[in-house]
C-alpha atoms as a PDB file:
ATOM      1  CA  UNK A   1      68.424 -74.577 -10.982  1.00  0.00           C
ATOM      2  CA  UNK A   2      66.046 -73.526  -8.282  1.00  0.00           C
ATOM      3  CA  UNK A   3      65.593 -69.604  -7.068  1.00  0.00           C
ATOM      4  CA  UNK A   4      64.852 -68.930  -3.698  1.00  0.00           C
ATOM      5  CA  UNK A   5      62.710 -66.028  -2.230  1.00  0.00           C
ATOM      6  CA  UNK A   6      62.100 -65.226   1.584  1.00  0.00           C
ATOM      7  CA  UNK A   7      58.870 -62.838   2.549  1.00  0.00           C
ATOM      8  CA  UNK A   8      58.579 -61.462   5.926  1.00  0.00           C
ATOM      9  CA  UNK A   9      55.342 -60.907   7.758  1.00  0.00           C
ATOM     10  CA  UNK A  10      55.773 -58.594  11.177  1.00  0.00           C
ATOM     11  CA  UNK A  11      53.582 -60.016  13.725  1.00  0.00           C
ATOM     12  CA  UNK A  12      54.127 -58.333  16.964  1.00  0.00           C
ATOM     13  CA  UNK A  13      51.636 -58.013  19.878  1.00  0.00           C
ATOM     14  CA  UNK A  14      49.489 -55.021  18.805  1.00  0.00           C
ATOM     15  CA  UNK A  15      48.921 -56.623  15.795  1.00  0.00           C
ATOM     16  CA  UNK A  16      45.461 -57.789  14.237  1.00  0.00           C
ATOM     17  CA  UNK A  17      45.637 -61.561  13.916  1.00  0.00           C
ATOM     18  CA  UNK A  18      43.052 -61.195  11.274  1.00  0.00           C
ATOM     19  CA  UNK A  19      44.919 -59.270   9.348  1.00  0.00           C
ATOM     20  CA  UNK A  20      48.318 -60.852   9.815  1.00  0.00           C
ATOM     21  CA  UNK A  21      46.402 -63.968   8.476  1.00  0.00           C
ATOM     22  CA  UNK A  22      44.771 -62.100   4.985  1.00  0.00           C
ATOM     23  CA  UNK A  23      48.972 -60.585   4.115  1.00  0.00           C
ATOM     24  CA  UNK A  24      50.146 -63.763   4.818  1.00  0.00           C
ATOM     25  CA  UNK A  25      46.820 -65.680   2.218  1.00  0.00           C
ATOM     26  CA  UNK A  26      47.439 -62.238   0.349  1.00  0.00           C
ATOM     27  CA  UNK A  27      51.062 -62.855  -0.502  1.00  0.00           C
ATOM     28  CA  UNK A  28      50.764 -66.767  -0.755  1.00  0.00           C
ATOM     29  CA  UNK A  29      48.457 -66.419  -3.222  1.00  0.00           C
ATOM     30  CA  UNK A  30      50.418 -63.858  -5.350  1.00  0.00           C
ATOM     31  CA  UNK A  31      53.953 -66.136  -4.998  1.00  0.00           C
ATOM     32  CA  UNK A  32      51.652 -69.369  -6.139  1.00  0.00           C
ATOM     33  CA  UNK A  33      49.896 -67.374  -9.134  1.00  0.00           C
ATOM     34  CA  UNK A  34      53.559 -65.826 -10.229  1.00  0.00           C
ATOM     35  CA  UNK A  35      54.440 -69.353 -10.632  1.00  0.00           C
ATOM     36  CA  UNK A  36      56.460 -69.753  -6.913  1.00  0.00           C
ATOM     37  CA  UNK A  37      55.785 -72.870  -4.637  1.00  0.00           C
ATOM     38  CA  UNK A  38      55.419 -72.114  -0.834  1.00  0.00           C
ATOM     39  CA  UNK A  39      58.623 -74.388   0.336  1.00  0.00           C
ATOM     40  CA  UNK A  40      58.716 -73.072   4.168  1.00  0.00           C
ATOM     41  CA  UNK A  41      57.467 -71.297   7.015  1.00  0.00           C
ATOM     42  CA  UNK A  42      58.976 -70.083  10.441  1.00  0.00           C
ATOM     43  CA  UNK A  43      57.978 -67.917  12.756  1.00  0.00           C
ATOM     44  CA  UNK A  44      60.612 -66.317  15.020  1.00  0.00           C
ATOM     45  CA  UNK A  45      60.862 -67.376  18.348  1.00  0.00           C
ATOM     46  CA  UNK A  46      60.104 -63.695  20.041  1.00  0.00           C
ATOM     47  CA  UNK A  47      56.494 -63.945  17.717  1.00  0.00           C
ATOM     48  CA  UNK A  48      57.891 -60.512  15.743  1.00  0.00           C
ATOM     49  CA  UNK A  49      57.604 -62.047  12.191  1.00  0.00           C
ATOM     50  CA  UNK A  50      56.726 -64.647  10.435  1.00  0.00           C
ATOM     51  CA  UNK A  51      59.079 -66.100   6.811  1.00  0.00           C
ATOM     52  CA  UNK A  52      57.812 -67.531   4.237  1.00  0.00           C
ATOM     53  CA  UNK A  53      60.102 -69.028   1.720  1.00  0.00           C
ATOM     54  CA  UNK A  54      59.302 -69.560  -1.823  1.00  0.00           C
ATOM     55  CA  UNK A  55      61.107 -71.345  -4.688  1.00  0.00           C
ATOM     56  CA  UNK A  56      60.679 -72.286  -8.524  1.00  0.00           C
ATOM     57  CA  UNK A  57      62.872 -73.414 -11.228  1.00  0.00           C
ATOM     58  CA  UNK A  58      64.540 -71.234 -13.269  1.00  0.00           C
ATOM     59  CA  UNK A  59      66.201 -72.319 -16.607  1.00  0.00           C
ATOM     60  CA  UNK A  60      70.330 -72.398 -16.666  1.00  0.00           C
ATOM     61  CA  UNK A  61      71.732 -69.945 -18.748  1.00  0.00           C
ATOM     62  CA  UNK A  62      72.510 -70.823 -22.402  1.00  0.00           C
ATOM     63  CA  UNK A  63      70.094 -74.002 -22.785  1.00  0.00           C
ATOM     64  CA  UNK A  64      67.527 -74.157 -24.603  1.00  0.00           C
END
């Protein structure tokens, strides 16, 4: 079974790119280390945030 996770990033205009950039290596980086794969991106057509979406198996209930 696969779990699912979605991260948003606000972008806006008055926004640093630079630092939009570092939260969005920032958070990749902790997903990938707590064992999450990076599975998507979007960014919203008005430029106000950015989703990433993250996903990792997950063992069913009751096997072992």
């Amino acid at each position: 079974m696969k779990e699912i996770v979605e991260r948003v990033i606000r972008v806006g205009l008055s926004r640093n790119v630079r630092k939009v950039f570092d939260e969005i290596e920032s958070i990749s980086a902790e997903m990938i280390r707590s064992g999450w794969e990076l599975q998507e991106s979007c960014v919203e057509e008005c430029l106000g945030k950015i989703h990433l979406i993250f996903n990792r198996e997950i063992d069913e209930i009751g096997n072992t």
